[in-house]
Structures are given as structure tokens and as C-alpha cells.
Protein backbone atom coordinates (compact mmCIF):
# COMPACT_ATOMS: atom_id res chain seq x y z
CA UNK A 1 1.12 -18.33 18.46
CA UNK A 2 1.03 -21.87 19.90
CA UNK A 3 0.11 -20.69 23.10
CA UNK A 4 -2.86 -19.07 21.87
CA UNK A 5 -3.82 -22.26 19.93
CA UNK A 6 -4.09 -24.14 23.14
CA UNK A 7 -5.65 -21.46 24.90
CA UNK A 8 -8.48 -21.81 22.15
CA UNK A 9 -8.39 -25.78 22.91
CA UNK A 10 -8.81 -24.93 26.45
CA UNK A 11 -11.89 -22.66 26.25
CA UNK A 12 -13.24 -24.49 23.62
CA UNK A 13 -13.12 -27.86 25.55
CA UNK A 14 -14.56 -26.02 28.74
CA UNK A 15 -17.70 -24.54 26.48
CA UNK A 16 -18.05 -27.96 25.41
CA UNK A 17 -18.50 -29.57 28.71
CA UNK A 18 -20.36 -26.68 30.14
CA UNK A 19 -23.46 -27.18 27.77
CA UNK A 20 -24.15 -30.74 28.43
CA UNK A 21 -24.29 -29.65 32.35
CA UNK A 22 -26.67 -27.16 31.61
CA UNK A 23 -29.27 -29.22 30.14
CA UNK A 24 -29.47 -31.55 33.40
CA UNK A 25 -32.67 -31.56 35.65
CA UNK A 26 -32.12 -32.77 39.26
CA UNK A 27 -34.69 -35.67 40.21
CA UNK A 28 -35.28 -37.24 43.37
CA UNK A 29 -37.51 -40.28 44.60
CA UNK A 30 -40.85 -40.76 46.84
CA UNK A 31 -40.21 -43.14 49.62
CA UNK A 32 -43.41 -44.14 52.05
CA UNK A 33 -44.71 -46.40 53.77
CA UNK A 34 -48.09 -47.81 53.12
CA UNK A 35 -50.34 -48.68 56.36
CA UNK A 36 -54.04 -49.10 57.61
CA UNK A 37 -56.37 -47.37 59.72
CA UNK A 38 -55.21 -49.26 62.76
CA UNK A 39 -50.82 -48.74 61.25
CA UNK A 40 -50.94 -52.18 60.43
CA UNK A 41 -47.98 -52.45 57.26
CA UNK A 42 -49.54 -53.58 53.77
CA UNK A 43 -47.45 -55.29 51.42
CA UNK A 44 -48.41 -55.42 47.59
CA UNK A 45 -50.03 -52.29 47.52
CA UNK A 46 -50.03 -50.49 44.20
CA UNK A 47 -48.46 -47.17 44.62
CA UNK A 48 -48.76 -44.48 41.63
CA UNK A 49 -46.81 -41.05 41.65
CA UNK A 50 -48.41 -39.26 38.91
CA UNK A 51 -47.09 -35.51 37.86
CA UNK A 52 -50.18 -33.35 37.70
CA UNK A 53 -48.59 -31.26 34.97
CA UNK A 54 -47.06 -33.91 32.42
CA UNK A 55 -49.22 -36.98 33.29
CA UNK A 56 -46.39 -38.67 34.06
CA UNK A 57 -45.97 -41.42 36.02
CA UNK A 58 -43.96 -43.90 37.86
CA UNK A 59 -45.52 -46.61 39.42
CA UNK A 60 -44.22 -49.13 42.74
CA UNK A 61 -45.58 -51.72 44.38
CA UNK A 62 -45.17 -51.46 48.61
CA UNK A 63 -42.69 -54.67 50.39
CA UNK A 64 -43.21 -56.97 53.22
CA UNK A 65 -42.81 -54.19 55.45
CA UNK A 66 -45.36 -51.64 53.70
CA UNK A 67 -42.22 -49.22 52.38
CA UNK A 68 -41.89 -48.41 48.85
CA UNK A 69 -40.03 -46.04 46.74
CA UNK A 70 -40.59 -44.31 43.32
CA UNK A 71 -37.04 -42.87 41.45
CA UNK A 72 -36.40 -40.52 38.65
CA UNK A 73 -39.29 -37.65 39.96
CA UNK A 74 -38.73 -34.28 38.60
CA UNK A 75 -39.63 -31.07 40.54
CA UNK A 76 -43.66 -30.45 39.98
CA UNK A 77 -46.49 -31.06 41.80
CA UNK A 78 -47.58 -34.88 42.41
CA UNK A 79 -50.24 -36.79 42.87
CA UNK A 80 -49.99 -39.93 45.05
CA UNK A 81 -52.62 -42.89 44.94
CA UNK A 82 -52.39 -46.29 46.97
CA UNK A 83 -54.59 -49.62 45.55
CA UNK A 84 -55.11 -52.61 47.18
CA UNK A 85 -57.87 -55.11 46.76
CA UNK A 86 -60.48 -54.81 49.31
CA UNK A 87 -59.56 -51.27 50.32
CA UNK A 88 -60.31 -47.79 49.20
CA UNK A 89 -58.00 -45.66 47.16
């Protein structure tokens, strides 16, 4: 009988951590890097990752050396939009 008992822990414990991993949704980032016409670097640009689904958003601004990177993005499709003073979007 006491074998059975923690048998029953056993499974029970499993189910339990089982659901939680269920429930999780992989994300990944956006990395780029943000240059002119001529692949000149630009630094301070705005960068917006927008999910065309949700409306969600995360939103980056680029470094010294033009890169920039946007975490948590869930799997759907994306919109990406660069603004900087003095150039186009």
C-alpha cells in the first residue's frame, strides 16, 4: 500500500510540472543593423518591431555602431520601421 502512495506522489508531481511547460511560448529577438544609402552606420535611430496580428510592439533605439536588438518576439508576422530625424521611414 505505501508503495502505491508514492507512486501516486510521483505521477502526481510529474502532471504537476508537465502543465506549467505546456503553457510556454518560445520567443526570440530582432537584431539589425541600421545604415544609409551609401552603408554609412546610424546611431539613435528609432527602431519599432510591431506584430501585425496583436499590435504589439517592442521598440529599440540603434548604438554607435548602427546595431540594435528587440527581445521577447513571439512567432507572427512583423512589421519593422526605422525613424530618424531628417530621413525617411
Amino acid at each position: 500500500m505505501k508503495q502505491r502512495a508514492v507512486v501516486g506522489v510521483l505521477i502526481a508531481l510529474l502532471v504537476a510540472l508537465a502543465l506549467p511547460v505546456s503553457a510556454q511560448q518560445g520567443t526570440t529577438e530582432v537584431r539589425g543593423r541600421v545604415v544609409d544609402p551609401q552603408g554609412a552606420v546610424l546611431p539613435g535611430v528609432t527602431v519599432t518591431v510591431r506584430n501585425q496580428d496583436t499590435g504589439m510592439y517592442r521598440e529599440t533605439v540603434s548604438g554607435s555602431d548602427g546595431t540594435f536588438i528587440a527581445t521577447g518576439i513571439v512567432p507572427g508576422k512583423y512589421q519593422v520601421v526605422a525613424e530618424l530625424q531628417g530621413f525617411k521611414k
